[in-house]
Protein backbone atom coordinates (compact mmCIF):
# COMPACT_ATOMS: atom_id res chain seq x y z
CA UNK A 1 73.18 125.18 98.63
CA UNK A 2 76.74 125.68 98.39
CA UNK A 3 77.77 123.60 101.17
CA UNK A 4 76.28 120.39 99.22
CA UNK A 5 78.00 121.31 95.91
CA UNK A 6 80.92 117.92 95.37
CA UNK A 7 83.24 120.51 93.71
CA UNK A 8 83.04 122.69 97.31
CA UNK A 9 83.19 120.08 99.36
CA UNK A 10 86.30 119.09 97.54
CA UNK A 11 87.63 122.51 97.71
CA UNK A 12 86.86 122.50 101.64
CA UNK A 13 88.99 118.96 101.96
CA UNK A 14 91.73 120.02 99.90
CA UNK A 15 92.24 123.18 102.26
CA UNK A 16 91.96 121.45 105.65
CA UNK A 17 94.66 118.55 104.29
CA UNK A 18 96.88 121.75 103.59
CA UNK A 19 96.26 123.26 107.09
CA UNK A 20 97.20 120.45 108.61
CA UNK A 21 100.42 120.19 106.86
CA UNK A 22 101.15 123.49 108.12
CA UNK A 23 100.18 122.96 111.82
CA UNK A 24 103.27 120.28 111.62
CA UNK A 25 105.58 122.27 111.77
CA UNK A 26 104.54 124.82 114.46
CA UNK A 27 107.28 124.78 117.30
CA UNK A 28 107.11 122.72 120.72
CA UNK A 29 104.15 124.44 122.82
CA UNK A 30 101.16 123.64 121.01
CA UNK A 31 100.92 119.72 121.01
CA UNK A 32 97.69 119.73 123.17
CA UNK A 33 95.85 121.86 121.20
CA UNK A 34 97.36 120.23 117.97
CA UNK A 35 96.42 116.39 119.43
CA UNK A 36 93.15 117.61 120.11
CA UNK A 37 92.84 118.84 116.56
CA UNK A 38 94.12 115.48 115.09
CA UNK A 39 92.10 113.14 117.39
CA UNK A 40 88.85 114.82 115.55
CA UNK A 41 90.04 114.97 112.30
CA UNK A 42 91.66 111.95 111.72
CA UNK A 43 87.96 109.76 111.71
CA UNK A 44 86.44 112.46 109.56
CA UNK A 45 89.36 112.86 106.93
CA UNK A 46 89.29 108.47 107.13
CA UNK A 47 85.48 108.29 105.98
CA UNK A 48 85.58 111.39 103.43
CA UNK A 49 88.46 109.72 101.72
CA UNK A 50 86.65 106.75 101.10
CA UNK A 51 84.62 108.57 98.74
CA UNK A 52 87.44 110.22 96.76
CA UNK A 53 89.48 106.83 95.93
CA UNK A 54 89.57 107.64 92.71
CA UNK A 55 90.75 111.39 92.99
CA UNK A 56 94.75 111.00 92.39
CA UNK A 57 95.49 114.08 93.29
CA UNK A 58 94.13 114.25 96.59
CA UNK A 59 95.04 110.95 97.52
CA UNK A 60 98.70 112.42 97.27
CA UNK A 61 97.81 115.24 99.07
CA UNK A 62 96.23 113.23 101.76
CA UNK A 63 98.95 110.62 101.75
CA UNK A 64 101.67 114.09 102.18
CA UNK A 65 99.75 115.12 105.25
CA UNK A 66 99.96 111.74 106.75
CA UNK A 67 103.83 111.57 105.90
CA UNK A 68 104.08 114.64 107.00
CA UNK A 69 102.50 114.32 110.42
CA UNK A 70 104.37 110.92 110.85
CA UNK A 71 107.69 113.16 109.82
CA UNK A 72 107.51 116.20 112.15
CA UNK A 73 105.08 115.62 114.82
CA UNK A 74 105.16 111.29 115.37
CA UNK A 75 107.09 111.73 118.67
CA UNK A 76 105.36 114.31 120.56
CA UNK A 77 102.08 112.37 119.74
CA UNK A 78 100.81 110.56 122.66
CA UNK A 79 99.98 106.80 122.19
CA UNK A 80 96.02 107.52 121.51
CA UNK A 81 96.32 110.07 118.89
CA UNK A 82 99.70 108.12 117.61
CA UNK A 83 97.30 105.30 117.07
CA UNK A 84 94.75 107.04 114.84
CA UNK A 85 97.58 107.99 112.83
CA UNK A 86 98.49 104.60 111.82
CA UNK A 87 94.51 103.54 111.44
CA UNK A 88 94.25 106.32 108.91
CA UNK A 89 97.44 105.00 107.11
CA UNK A 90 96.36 102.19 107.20
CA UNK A 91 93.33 103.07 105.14
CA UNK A 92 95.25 105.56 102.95
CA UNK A 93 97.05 102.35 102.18
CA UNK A 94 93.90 100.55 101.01
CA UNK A 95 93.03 103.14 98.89
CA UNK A 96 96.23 103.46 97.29
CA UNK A 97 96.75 99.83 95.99
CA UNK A 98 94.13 99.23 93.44
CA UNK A 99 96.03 102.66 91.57
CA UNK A 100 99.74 101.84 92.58
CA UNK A 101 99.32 98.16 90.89
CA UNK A 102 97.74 99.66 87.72
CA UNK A 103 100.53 101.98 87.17
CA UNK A 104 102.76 101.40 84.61
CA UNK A 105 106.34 101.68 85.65
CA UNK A 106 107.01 105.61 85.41
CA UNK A 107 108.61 108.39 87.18
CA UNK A 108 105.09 109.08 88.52
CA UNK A 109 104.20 105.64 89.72
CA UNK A 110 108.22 105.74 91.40
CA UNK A 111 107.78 108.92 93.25
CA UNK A 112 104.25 107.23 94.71
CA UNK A 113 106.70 104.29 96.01
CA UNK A 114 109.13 106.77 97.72
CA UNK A 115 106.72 108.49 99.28
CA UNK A 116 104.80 105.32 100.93
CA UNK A 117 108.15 104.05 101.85
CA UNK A 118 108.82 107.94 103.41
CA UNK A 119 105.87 107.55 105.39
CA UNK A 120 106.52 103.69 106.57
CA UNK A 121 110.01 104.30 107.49
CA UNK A 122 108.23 107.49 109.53
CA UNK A 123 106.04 105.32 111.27
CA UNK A 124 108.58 102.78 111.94
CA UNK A 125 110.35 105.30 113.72
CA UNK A 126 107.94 105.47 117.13
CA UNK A 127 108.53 103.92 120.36
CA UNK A 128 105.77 103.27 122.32
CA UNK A 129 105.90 103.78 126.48
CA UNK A 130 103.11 102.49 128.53
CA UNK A 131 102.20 103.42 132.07
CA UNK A 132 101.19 100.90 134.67
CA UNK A 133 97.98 101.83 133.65
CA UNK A 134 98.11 99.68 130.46
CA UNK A 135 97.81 96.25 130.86
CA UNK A 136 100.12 93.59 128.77
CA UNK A 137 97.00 92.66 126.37
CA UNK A 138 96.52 96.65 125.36
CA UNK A 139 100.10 97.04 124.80
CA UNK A 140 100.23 93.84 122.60
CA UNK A 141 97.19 94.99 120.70
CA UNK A 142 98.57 98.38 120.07
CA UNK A 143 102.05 95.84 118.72
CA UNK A 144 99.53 94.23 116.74
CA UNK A 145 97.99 97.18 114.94
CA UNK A 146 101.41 98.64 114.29
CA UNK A 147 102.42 95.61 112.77
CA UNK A 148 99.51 95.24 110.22
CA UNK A 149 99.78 98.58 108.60
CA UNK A 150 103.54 97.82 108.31
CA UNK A 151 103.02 94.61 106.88
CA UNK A 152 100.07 96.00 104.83
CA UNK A 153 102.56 98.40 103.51
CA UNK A 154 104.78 95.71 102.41
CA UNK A 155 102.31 93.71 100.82
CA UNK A 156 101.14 96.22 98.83
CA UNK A 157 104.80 98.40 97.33
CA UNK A 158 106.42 94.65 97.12
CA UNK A 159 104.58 93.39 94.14
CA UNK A 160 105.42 96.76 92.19
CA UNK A 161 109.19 97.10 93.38
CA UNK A 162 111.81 95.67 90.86
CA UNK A 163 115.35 95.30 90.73
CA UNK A 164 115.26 97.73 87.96
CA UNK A 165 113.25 100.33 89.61
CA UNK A 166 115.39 100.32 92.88
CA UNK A 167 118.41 100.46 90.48
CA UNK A 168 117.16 103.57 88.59
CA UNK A 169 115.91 105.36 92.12
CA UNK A 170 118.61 104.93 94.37
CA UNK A 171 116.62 107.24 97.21
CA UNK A 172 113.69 104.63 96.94
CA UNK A 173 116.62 101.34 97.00
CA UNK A 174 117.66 103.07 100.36
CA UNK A 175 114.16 103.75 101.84
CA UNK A 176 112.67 99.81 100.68
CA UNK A 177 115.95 98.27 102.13
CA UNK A 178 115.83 100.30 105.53
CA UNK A 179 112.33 99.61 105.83
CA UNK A 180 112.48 95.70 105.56
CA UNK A 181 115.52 95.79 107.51
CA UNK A 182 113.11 97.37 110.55
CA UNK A 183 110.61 94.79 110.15
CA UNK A 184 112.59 92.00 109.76
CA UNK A 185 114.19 92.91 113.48
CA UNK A 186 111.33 94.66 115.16
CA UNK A 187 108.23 92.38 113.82
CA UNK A 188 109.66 88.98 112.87
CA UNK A 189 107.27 87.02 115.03
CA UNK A 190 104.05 88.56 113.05
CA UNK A 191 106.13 88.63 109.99
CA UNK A 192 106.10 84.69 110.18
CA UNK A 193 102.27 84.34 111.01
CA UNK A 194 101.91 86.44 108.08
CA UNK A 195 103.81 83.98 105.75
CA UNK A 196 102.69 81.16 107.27
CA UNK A 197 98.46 82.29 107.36
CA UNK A 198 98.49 82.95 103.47
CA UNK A 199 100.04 82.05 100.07
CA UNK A 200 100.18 85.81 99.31
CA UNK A 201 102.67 86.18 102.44
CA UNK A 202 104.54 83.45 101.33
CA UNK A 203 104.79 84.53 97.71
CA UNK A 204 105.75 88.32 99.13
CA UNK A 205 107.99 87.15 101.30
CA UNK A 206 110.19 85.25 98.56
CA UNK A 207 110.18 88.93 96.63
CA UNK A 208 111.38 90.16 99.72
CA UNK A 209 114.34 87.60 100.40
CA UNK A 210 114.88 88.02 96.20
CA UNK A 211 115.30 92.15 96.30
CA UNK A 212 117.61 91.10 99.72
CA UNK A 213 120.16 88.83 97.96
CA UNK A 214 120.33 91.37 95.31
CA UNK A 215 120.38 94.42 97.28
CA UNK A 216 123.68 93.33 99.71
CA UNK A 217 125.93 93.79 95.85
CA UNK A 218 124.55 96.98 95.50
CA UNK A 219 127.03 99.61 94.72
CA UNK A 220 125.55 101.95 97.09
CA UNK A 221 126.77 101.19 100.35
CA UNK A 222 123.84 102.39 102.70
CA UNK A 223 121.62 100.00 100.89
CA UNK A 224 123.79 97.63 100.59
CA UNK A 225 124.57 97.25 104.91
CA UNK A 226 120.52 98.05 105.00
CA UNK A 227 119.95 94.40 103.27
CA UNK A 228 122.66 93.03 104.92
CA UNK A 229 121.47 93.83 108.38
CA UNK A 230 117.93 92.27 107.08
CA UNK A 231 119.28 89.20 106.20
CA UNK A 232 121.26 88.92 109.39
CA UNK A 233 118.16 89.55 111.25
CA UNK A 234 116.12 86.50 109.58
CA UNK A 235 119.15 84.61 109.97
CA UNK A 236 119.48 84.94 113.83
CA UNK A 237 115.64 84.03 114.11
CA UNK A 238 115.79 81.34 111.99
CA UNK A 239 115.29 78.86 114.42
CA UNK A 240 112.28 80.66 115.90
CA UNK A 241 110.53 80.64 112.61
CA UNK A 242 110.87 76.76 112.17
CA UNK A 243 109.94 76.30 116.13
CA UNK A 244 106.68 78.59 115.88
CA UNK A 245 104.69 75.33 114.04
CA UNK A 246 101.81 78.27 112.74
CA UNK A 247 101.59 75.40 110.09
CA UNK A 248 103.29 72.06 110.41
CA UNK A 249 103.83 71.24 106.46
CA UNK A 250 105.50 74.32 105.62
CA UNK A 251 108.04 74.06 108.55
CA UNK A 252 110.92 72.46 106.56
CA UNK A 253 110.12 74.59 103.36
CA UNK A 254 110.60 77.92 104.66
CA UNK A 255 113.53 76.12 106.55
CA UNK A 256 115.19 75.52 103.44
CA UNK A 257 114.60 78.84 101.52
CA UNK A 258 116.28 80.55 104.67
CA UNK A 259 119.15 78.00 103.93
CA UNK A 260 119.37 78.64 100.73
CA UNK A 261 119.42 82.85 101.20
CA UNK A 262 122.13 82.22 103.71
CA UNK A 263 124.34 80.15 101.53
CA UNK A 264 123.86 82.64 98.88
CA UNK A 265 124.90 85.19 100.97
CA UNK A 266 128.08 83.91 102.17
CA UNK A 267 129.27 83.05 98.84
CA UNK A 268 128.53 86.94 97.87
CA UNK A 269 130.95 87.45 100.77
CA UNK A 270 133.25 84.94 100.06
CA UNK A 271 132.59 82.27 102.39
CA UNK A 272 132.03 78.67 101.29
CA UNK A 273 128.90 76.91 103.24
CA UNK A 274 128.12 73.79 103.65
């Protein structure tokens, strides 16, 4: 039967990830009926995609819809259908690293980083309200969730990001530095259990402070107060990172690379440090 043919159902998927993209943009006066829709979907479009990881093309189509969504619609979604939007970037995330890392460095692989960085700096962009009705632990949870797909996110564009790619795409240079920038002062506190639970996070995190120190000379000046305002930001919680003990051994360590990015800062500006 038709309905069991792979090229139909692909043909089915492909048109309901372009539907979508059009119900973003309808005006104000539909977001029930368009929350409703998305509260279904977003499970079903989460486990189909798991068996089209290796379908380029509609992983970019699927990862346009979720920018999209994140774009146009993120603050009239309530905080239930908000949240299966970040699970299902979350997983469009998954399925995008093993690709993104095998890239080589090319316009295509570039334009792949700009638009995950699109959709993170879309997500980063909600602000959560809970009623009385939410106790402290669901609130923290939903933190929690928020903070591994942005983290996630970082782990995975970091490792492919070079000084010489953000210098040749200055819309991506603007979109990486923005993005850190909003983690390093929204989610510092999970930012440090993340360098402090793994080696990856710690290696990561030292590309991070790296594309930082290099990103407050850059000649464009939004990028330039974006790092800035990052490094400011782990510089003013300094002293909570060393307090939080996650791991005892790598207190003074991290102490001392935070030292060191501040002292190279200030002589970038001028200042001598001792």
């Amino acid at each position: 039967p038709e309905a069991n043919d792979p090229v139909h159902q692909l043909h089915i998927l492909e048109r309901n990830l372009s539907c979508l993209r059009g119900l973003f943009r309808v005006p104000v006066g539909f977001d029930d009926i368009i929350q409703s829709l998305l509260k279904s979907c977003f499970p079903v479009l989460r486990e189909r995609m798991i068996h089209y990881s290796d379908n380029e093309g509609l992983l970019t189509m699927y990862l346009f819809m979720l920018r999209e969504c994140a774009e146009y619609f993120i603050s009239r979604l309530d905080n239930v259908t908000c949240f299966e939007l970040y699970k299902s970037s979350y997983g469009l995330l998954q399925l995008y690293s093993p690709p993104l890392r095998a890239g080589d460095v090319s316009t295509t692989r570039s334009e792949s980083i700009f638009d995950l960085l699109c959709l993170l700096n879309h997500l980063s962009t909600k602000e959560f309200a809970f009623s009385e009705d939410y106790t402290q632990e669901i609130s923290h949870s939903f933190e929690a969730e928020i903070a591994a797909v942005l983290l996630c996110g970082l782990e995975m564009i970091v490792p492919v990001v070079t000084v010489e790619t953000l210098e040749s795409y200055p819309t991506t240079e603007e979109k990486y530095f923005s993005f850190v920038a909003f983690l390093a002062s929204a989610f510092f506190n999970q930012i440090v259990r993340w360098v402090y639970d793994s080696a990856k996070g710690k290696e990561i995190w030292l590309q991070v402070i790296q594309h930082l120190l290099w990103g407050v000379t850059s000649i464009r000046a939004s990028s330039a107060r974006e790092a800035l305002q990052a490094l400011q930001s782990i510089a003013a919680n300094q002293f909570q990172w060393v307090s939080l003990q996650i791991v005892v051994n790598s207190q003074q360590q991290n102490r001392q690379q935070l030292v060191h990015a501040q002292k190279q800062l200030s002589k970038m500006q001028g200042f001598d440090v001792h």
